[in-house]
Each structure stands twice: as structure tokens, then as C-alpha cells.
C-alpha atoms as a PDB file:
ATOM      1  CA  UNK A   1     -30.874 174.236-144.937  1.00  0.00           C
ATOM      2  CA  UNK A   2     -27.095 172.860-144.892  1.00  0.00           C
ATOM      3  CA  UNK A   3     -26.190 170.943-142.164  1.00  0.00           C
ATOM      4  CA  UNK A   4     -23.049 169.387-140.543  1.00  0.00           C
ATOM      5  CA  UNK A   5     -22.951 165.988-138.762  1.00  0.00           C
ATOM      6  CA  UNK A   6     -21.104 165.523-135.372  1.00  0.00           C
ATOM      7  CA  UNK A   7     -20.479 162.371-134.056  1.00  0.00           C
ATOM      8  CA  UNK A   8     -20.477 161.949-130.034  1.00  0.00           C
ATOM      9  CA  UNK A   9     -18.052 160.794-127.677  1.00  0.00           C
ATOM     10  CA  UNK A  10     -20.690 157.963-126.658  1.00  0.00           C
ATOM     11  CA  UNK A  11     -21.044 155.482-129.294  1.00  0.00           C
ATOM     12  CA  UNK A  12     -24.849 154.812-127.908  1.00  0.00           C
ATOM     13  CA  UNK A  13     -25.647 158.727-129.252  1.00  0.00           C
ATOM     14  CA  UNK A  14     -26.792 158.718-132.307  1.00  0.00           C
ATOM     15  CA  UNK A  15     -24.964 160.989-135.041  1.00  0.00           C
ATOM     16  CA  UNK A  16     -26.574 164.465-134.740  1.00  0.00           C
ATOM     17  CA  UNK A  17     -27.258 167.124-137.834  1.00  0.00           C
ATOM     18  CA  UNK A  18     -26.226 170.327-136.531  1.00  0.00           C
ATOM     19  CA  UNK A  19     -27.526 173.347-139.200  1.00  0.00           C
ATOM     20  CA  UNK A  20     -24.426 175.339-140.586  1.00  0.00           C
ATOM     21  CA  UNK A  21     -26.384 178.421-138.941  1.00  0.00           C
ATOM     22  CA  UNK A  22     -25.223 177.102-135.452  1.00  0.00           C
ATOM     23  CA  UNK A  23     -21.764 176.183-136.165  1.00  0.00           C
ATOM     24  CA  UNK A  24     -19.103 178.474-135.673  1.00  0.00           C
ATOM     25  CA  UNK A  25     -18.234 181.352-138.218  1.00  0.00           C
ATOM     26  CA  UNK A  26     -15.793 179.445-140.205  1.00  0.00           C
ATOM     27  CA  UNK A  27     -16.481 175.992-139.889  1.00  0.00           C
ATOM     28  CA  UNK A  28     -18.015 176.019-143.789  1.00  0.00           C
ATOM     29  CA  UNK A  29     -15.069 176.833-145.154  1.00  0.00           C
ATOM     30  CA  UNK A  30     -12.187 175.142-142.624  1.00  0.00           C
ATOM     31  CA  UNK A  31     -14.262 172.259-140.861  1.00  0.00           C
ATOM     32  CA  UNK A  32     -11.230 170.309-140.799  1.00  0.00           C
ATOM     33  CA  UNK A  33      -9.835 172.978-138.125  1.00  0.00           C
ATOM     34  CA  UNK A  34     -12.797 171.549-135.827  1.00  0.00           C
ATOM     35  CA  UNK A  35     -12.036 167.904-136.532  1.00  0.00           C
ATOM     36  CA  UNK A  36     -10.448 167.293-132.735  1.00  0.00           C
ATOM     37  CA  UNK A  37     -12.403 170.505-130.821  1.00  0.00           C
ATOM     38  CA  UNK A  38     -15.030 169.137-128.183  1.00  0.00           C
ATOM     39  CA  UNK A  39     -18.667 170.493-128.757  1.00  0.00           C
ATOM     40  CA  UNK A  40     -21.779 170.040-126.222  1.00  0.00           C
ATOM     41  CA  UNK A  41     -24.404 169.547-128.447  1.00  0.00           C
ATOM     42  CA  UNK A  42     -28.159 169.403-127.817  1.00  0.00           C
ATOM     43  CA  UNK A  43     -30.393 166.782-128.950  1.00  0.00           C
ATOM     44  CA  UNK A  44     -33.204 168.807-130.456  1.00  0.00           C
ATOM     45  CA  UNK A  45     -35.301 166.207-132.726  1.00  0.00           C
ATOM     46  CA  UNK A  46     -34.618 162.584-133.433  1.00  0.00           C
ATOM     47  CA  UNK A  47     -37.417 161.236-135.590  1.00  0.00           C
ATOM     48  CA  UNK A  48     -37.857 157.521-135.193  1.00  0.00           C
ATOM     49  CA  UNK A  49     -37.588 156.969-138.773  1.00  0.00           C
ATOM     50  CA  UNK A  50     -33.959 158.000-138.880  1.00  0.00           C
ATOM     51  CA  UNK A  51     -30.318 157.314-138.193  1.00  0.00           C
ATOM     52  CA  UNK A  52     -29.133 160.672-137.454  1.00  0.00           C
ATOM     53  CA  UNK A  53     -30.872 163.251-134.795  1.00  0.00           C
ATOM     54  CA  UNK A  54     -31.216 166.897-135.115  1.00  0.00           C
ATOM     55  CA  UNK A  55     -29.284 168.955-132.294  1.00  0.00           C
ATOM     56  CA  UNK A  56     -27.600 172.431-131.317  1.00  0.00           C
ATOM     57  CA  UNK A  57     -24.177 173.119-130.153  1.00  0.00           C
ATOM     58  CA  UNK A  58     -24.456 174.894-127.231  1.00  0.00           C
ATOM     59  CA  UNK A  59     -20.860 175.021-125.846  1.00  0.00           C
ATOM     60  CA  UNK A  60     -17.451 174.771-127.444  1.00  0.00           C
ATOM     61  CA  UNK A  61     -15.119 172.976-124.758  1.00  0.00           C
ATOM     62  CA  UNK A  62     -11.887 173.004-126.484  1.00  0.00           C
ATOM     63  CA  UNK A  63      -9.176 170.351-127.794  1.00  0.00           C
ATOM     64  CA  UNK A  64      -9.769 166.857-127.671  1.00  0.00           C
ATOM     65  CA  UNK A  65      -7.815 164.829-125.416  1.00  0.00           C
ATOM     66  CA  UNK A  66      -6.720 167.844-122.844  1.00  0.00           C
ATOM     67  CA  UNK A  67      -7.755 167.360-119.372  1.00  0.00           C
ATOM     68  CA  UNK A  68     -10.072 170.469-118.970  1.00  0.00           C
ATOM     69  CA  UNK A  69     -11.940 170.085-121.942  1.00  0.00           C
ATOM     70  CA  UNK A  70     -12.351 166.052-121.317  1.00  0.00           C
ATOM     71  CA  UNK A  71     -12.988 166.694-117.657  1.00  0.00           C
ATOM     72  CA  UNK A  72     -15.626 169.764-118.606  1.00  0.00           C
ATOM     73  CA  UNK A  73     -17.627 167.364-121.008  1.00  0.00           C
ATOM     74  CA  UNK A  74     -17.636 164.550-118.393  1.00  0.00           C
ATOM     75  CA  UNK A  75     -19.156 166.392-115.403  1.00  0.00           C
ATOM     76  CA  UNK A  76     -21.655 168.408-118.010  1.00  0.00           C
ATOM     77  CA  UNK A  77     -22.751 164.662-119.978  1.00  0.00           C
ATOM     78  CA  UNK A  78     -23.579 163.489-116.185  1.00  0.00           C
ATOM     79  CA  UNK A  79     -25.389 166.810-114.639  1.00  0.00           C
ATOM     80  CA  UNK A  80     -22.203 167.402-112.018  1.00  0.00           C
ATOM     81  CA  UNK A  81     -22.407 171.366-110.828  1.00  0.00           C
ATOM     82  CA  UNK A  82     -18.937 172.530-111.010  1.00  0.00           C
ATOM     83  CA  UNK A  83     -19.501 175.956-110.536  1.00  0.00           C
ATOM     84  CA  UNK A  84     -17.745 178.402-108.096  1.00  0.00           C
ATOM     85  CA  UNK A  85     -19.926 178.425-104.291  1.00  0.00           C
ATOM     86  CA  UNK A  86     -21.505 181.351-104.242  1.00  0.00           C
ATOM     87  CA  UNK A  87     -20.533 183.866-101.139  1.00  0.00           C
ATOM     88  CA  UNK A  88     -22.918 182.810 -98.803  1.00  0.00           C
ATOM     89  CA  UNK A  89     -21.680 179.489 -98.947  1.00  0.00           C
ATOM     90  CA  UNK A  90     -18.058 180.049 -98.089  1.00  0.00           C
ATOM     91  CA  UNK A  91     -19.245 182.509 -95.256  1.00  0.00           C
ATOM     92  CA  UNK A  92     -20.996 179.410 -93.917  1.00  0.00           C
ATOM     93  CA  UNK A  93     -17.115 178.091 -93.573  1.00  0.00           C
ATOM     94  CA  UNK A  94     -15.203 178.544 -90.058  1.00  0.00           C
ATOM     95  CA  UNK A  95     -12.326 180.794 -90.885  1.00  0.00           C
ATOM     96  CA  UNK A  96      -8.658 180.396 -90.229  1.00  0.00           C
ATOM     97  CA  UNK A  97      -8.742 176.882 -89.436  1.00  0.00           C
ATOM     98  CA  UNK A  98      -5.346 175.482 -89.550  1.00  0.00           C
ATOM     99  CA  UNK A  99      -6.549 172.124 -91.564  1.00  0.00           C
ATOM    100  CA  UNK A 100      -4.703 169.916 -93.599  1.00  0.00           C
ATOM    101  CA  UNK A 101      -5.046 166.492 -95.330  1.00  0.00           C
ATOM    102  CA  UNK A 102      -3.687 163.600 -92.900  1.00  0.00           C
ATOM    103  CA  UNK A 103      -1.279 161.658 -94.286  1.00  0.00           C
ATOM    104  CA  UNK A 104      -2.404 158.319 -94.247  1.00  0.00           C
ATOM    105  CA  UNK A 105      -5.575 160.027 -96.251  1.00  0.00           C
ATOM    106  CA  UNK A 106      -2.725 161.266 -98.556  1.00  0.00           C
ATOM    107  CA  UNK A 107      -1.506 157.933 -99.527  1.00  0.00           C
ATOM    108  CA  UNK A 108      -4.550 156.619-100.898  1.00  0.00           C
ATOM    109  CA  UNK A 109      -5.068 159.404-103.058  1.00  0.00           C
ATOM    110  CA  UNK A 110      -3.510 160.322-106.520  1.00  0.00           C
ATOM    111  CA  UNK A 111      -2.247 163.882-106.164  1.00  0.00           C
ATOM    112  CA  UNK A 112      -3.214 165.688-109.517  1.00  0.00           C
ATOM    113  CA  UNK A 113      -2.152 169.243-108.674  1.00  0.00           C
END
């Protein structure tokens, strides 16, 4: 079966054969659209006899070198939980509270909002 090789982000991850099957609809025929999009992919086989492992993509993040996508891949590659808190935990939280970030806490942060 016809395969397509991705190359990680991590230069210590081996090159992984992805089957054509798994890639998106059009990559056959316009790869080169795909050459800067940000793929998790999923070690599936990597036989000790070879250079390349086998894998799945199992996400598509987005563009290379845009802060979501780059952030996304991060947290997933190091098993961070970035999802929303569920209800019960923010009815755990006291409500109303008039709360704020000091400011000397403010000036030894970088503000990225």
C-alpha cells in the first residue's frame, strides 16, 4: 500500500510512513499544499531493522509557525490537559469575587493577551 513520509518536529523521532489511506482526501494529488500544516501523528510500528516507523495521523493542528497550532502540538507532545473544566469544577469556584492580578505579580509576567 502507498505511503507518505512525515518528518517530526523533534529531530530524535524517527521519520514515520503514514499509508495514503490516512492522509487527508487530497494530499495524493496536492501534497505540496500540506508541506507547512502541523499533523499529530501516532507511532504505530517501528521495526528495529529500519530507519523509518509506521504511524497514523490522528489530528490536523493547522499552519506551521502560528501560535495555536505550535502551542496545541506542544502541550499534546508533553500530555498537558488543556481542555475546558467541566461544570462541576467551576461550581467548586467562590462567585463574584472581586480578584485581580497584583501588580508587582504583573511585572514579572509577559502579558500575551
Amino acid at each position: 500500500m502507498p505511503f507518505a513520509t512525515f518528518t517530526p518536529v523533534d529531530h530524535r523521532v524517527p521519520r514515520i510512513n503514514v499509508q495514503l489511506a490516512d492522509c487527508p482526501q487530497d494530499f495524493r494529488f496536492r501534497p505540496g499544499d500540506y508541506d507547512n500544516i502541523l499533523f499529530i501523528c501516532r507511532i504505530t510500528n517501528w521495526k528495529a531493522d529500519s530507519n523509518f516507523a509506521e504511524g497514523q495521523l490522528s489530528k490536523t493542528l493547522g499552519q506551521a509557525g502560528e501560535i495555536e497550532p505550535e502551542t496545541e502540538g506542544i502541550l499534546i507532545e508533553h500530555g498537558v490537559d488543556f481542555s475546558e473544566f467541566s461544570d462541576a469544577v467551576l461550581d467548586c469556584l467562590p462567585k463574584n469575587l472581586p480578584w485581580t492580578i497584583p501588580a508587582d505579580e504583573i511585572t514579572k509576567r509577559k502579558d500575551l493577551r
